[in-house]
PDB file of N, CA and C in Angstrom:
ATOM      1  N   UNK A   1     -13.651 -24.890   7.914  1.00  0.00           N
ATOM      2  CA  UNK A   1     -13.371 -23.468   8.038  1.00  0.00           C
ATOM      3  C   UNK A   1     -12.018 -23.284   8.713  1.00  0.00           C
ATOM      4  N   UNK A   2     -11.324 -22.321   8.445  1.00  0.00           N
ATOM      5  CA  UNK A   2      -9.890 -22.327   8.810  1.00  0.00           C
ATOM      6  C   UNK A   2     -10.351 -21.131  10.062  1.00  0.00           C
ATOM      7  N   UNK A   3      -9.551 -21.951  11.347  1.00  0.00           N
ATOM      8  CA  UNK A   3      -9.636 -21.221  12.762  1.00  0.00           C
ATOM      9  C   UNK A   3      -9.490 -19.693  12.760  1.00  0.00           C
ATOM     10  N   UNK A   4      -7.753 -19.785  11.919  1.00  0.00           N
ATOM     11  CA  UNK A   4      -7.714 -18.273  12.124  1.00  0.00           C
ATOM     12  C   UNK A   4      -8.461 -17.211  11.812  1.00  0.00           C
ATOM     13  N   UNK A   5      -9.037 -17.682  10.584  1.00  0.00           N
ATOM     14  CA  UNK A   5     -10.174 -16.417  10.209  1.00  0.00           C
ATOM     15  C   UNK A   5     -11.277 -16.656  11.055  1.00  0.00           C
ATOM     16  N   UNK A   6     -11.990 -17.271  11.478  1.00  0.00           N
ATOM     17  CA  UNK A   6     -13.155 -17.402  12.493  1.00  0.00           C
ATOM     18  C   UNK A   6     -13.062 -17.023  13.683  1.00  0.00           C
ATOM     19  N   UNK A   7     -13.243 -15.525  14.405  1.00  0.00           N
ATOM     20  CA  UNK A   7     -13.510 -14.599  15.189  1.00  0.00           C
ATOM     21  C   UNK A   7     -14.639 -14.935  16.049  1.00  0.00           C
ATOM     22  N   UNK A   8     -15.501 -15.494  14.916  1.00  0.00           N
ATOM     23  CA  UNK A   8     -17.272 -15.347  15.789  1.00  0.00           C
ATOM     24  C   UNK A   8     -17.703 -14.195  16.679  1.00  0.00           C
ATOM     25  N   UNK A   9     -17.488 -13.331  15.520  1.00  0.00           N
ATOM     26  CA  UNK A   9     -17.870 -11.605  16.566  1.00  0.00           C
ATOM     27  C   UNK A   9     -18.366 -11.298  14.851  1.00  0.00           C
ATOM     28  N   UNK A  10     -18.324 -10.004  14.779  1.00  0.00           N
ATOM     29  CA  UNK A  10     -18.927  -9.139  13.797  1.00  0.00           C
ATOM     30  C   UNK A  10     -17.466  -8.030  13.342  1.00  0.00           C
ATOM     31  N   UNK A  11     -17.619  -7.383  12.319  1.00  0.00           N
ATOM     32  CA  UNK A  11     -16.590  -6.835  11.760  1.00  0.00           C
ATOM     33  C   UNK A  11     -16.691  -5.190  12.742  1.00  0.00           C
ATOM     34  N   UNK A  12     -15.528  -4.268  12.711  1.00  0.00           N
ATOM     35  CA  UNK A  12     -15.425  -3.227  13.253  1.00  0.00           C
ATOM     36  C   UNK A  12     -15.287  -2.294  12.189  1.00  0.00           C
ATOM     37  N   UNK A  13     -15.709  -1.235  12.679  1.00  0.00           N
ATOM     38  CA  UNK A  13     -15.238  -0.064  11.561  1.00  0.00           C
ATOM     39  C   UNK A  13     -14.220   0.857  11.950  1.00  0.00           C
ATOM     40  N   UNK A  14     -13.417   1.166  12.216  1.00  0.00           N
ATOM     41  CA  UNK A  14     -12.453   1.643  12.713  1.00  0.00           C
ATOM     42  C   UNK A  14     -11.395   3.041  11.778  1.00  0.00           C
ATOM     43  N   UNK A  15     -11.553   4.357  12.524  1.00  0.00           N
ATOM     44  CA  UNK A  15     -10.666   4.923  11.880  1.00  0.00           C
ATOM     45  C   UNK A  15      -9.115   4.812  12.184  1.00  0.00           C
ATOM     46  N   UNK A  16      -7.702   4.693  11.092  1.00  0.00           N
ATOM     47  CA  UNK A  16      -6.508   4.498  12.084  1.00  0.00           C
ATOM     48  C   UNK A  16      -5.814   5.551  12.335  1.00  0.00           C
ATOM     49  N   UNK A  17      -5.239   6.044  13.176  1.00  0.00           N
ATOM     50  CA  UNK A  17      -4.387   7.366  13.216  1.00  0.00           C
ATOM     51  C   UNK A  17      -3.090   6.641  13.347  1.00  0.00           C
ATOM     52  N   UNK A  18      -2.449   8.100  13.619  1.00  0.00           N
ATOM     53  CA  UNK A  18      -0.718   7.586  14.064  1.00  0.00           C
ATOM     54  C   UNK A  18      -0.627   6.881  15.533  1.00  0.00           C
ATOM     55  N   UNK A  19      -0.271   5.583  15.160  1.00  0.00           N
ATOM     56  CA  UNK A  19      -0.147   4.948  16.413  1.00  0.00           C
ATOM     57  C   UNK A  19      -1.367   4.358  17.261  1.00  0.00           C
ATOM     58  N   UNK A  20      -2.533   4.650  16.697  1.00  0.00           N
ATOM     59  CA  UNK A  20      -3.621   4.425  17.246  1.00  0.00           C
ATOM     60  C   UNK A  20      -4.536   4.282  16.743  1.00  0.00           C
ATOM     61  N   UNK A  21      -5.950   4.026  17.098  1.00  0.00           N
ATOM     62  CA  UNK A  21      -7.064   3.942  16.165  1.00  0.00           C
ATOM     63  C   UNK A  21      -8.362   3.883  17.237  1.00  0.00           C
ATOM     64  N   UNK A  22      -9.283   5.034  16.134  1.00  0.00           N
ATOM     65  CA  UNK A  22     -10.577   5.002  16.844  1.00  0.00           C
ATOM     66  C   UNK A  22     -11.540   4.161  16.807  1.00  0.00           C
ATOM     67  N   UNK A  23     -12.192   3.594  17.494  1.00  0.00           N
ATOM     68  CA  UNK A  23     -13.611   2.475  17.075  1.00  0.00           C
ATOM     69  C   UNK A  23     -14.866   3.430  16.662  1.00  0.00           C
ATOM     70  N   UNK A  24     -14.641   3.254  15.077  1.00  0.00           N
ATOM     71  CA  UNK A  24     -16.172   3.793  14.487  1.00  0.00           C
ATOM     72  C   UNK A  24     -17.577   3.156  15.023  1.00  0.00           C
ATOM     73  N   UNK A  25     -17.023   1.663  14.224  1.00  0.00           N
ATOM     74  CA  UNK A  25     -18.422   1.114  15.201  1.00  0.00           C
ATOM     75  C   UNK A  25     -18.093  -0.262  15.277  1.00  0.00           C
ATOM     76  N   UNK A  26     -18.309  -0.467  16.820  1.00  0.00           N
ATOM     77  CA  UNK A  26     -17.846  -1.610  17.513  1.00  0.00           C
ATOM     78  C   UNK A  26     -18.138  -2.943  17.120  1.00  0.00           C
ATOM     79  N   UNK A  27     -17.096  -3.561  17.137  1.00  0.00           N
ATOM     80  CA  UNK A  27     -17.373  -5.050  16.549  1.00  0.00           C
ATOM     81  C   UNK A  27     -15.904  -5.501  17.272  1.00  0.00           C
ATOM     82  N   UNK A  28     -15.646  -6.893  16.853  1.00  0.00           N
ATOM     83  CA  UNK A  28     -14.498  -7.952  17.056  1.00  0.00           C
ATOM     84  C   UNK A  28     -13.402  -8.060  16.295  1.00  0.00           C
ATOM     85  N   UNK A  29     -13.355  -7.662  15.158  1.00  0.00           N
ATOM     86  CA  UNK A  29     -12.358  -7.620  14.389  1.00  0.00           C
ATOM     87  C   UNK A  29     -12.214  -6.655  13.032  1.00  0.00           C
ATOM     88  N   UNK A  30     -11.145  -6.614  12.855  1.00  0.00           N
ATOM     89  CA  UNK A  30     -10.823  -5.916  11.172  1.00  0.00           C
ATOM     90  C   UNK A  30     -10.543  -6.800  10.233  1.00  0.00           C
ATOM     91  N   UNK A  31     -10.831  -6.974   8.925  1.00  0.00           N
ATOM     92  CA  UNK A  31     -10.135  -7.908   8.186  1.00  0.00           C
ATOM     93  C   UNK A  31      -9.116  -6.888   7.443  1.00  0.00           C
ATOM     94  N   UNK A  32      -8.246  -8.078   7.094  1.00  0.00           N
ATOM     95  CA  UNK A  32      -6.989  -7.363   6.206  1.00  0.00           C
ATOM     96  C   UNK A  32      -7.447  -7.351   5.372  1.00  0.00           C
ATOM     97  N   UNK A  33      -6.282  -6.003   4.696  1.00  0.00           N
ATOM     98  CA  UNK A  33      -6.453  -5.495   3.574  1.00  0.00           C
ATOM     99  C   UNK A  33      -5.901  -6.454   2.597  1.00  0.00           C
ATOM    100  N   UNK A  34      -4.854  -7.244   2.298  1.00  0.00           N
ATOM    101  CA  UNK A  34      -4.063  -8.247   2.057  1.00  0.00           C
ATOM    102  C   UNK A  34      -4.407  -9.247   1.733  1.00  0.00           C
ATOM    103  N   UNK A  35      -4.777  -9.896   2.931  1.00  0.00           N
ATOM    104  CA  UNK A  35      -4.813 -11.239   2.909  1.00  0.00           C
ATOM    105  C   UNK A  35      -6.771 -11.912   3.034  1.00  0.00           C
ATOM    106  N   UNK A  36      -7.391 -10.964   3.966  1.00  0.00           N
ATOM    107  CA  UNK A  36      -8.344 -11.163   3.794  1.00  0.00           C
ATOM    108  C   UNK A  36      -8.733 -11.731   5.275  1.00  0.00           C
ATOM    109  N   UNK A  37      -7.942 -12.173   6.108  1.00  0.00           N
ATOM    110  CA  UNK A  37      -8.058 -12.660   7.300  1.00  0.00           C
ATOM    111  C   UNK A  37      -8.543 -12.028   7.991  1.00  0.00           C
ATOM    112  N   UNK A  38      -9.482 -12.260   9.475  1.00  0.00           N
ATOM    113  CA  UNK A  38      -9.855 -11.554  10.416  1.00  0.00           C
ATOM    114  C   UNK A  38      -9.046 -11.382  11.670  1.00  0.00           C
ATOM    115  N   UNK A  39      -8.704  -9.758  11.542  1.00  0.00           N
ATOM    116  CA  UNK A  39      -7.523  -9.760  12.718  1.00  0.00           C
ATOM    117  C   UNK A  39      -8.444  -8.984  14.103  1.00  0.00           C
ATOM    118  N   UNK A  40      -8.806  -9.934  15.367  1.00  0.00           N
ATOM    119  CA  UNK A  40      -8.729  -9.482  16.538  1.00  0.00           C
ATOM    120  C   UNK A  40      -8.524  -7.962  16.727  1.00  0.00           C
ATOM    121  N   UNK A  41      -9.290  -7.366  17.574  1.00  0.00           N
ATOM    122  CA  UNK A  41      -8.851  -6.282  17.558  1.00  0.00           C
ATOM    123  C   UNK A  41      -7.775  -5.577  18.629  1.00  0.00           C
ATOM    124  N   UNK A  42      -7.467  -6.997  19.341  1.00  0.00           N
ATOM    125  CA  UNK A  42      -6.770  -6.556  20.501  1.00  0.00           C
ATOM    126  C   UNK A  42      -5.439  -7.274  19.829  1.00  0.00           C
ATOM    127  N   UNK A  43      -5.163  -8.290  18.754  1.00  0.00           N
ATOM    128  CA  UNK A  43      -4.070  -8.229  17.863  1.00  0.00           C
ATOM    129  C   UNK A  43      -3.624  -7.456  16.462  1.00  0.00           C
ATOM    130  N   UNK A  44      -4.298  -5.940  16.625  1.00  0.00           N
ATOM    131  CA  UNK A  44      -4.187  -5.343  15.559  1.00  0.00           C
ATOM    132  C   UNK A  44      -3.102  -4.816  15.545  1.00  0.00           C
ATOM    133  N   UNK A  45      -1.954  -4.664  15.401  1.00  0.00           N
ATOM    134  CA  UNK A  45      -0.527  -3.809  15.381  1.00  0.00           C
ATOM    135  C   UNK A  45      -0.334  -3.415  13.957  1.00  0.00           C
ATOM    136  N   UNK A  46      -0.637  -3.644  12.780  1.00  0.00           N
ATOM    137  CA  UNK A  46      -0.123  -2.926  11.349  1.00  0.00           C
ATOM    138  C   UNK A  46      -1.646  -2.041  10.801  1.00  0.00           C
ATOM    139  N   UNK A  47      -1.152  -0.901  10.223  1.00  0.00           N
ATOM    140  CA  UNK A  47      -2.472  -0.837   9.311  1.00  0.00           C
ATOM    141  C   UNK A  47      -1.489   0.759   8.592  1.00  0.00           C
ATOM    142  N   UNK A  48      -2.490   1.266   7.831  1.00  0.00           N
ATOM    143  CA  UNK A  48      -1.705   2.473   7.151  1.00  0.00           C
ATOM    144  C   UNK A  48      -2.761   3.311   7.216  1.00  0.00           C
ATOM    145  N   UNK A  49      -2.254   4.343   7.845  1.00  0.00           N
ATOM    146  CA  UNK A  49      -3.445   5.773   7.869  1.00  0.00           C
ATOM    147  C   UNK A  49      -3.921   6.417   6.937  1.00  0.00           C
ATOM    148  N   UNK A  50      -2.406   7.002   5.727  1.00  0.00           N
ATOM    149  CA  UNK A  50      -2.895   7.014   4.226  1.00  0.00           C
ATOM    150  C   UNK A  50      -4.085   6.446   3.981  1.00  0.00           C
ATOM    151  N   UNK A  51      -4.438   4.705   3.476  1.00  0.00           N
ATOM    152  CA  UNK A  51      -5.023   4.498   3.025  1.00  0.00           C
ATOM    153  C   UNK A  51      -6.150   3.833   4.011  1.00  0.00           C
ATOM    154  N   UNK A  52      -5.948   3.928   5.231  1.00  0.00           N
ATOM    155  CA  UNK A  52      -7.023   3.140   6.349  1.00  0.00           C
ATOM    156  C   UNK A  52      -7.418   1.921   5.904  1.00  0.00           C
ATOM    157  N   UNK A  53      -6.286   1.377   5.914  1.00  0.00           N
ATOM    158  CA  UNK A  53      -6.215  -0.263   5.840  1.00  0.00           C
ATOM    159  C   UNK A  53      -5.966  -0.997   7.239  1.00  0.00           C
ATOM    160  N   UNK A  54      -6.422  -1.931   7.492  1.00  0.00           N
ATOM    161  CA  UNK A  54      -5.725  -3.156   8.038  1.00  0.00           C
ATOM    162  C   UNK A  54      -4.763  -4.203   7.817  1.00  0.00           C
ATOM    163  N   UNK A  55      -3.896  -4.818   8.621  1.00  0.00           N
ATOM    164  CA  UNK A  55      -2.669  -5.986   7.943  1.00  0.00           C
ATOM    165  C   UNK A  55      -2.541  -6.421   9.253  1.00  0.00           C
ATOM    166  N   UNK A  56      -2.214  -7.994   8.457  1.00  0.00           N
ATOM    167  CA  UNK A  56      -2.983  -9.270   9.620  1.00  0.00           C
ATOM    168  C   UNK A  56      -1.672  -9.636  10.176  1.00  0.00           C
ATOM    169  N   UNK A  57      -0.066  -9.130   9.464  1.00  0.00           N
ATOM    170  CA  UNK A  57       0.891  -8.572  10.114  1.00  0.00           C
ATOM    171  C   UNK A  57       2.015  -7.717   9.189  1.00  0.00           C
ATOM    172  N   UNK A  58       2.868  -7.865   9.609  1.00  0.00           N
ATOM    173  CA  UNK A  58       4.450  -7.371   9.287  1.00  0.00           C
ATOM    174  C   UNK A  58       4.427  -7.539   7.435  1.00  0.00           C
ATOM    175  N   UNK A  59       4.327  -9.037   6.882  1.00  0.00           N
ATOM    176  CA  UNK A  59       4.496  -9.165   5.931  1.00  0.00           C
ATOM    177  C   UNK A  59       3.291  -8.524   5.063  1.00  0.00           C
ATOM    178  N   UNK A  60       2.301  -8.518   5.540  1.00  0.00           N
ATOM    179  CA  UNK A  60       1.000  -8.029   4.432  1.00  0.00           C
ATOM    180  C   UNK A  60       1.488  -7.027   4.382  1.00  0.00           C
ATOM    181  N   UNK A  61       1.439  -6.121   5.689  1.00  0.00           N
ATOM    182  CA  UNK A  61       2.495  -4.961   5.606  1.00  0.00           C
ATOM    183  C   UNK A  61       2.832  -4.368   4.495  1.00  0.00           C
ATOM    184  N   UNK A  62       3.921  -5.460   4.040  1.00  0.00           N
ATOM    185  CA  UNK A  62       5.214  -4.772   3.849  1.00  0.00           C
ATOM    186  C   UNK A  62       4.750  -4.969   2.210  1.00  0.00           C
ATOM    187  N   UNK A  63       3.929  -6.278   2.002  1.00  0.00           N
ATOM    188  CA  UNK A  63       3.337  -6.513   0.712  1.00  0.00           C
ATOM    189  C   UNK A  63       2.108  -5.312   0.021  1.00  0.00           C
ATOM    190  N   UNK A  64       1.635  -4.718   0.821  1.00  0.00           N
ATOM    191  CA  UNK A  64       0.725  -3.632   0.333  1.00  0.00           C
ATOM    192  C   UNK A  64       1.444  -2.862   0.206  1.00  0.00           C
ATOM    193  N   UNK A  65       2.561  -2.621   1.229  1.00  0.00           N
ATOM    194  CA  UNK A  65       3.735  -1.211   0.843  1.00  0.00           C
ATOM    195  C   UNK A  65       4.087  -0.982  -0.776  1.00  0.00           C
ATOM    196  N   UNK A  66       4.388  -2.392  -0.799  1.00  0.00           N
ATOM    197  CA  UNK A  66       5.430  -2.320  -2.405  1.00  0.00           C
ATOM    198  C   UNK A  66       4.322  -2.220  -3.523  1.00  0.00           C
ATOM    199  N   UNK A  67       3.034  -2.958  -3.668  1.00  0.00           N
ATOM    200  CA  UNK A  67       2.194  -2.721  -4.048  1.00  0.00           C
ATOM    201  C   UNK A  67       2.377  -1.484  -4.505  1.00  0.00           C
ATOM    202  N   UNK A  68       2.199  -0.218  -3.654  1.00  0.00           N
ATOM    203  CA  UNK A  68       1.364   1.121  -3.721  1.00  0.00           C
ATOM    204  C   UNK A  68       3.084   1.956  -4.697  1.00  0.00           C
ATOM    205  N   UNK A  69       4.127   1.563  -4.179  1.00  0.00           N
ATOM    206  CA  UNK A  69       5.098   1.870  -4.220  1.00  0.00           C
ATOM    207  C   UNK A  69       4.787   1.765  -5.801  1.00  0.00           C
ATOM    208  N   UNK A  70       4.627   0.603  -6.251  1.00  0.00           N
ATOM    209  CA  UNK A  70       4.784   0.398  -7.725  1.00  0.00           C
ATOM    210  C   UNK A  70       4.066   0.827  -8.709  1.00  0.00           C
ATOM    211  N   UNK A  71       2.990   1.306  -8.148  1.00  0.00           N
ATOM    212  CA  UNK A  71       2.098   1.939  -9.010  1.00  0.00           C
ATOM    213  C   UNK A  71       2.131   3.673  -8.512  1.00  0.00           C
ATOM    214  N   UNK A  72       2.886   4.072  -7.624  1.00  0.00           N
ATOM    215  CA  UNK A  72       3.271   4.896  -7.851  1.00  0.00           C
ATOM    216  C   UNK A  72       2.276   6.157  -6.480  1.00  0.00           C
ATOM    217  N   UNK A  73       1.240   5.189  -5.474  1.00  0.00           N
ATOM    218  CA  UNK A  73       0.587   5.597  -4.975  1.00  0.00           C
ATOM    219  C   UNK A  73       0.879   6.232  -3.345  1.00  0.00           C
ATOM    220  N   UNK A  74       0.715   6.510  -2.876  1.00  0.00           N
ATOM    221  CA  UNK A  74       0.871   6.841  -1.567  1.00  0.00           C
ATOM    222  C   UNK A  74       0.570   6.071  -0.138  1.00  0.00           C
ATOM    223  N   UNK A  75       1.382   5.943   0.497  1.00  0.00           N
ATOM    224  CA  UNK A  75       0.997   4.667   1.614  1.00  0.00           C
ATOM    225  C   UNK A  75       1.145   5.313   3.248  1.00  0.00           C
TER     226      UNK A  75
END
């Protein structure tokens, strides 16, 4: 099993706002939208409010950005 994804907690539900985010219902982590990884919730820094995603960083980011971009969707 690859470390980084293994949390050993339970998933969170989380709404994101600007700059912040509420805990729907409490758990250990978010997985990305992206990549699929489980991101800590105390290393969560990317996600998009538009679509209330998670990103495990900078690059998933920037990879869901262009995604939405190309099909013409809203991010």
């Amino acid at each position: 099993m690859n470390r980084m994804n293994d949390t050993g907690g339970t998933p969170a539900r989380l709404s994101y706002l600007d700059g912040d985010f509420e805990i729907i219902l409490p758990g250990d982590y978010v997985v990305c939208a992206v990549t699929g990884r489980h991101i800590p919730l105390g290393d969560l820094r990317y996600w998009s409010v538009s679509r209330q995603e998670a990103y495990a960083d900078a690059a998933a980011s920037h990879e869901a950005y262009a995604a939405a971009l190309k099909k013409g969707e809203a991010f």
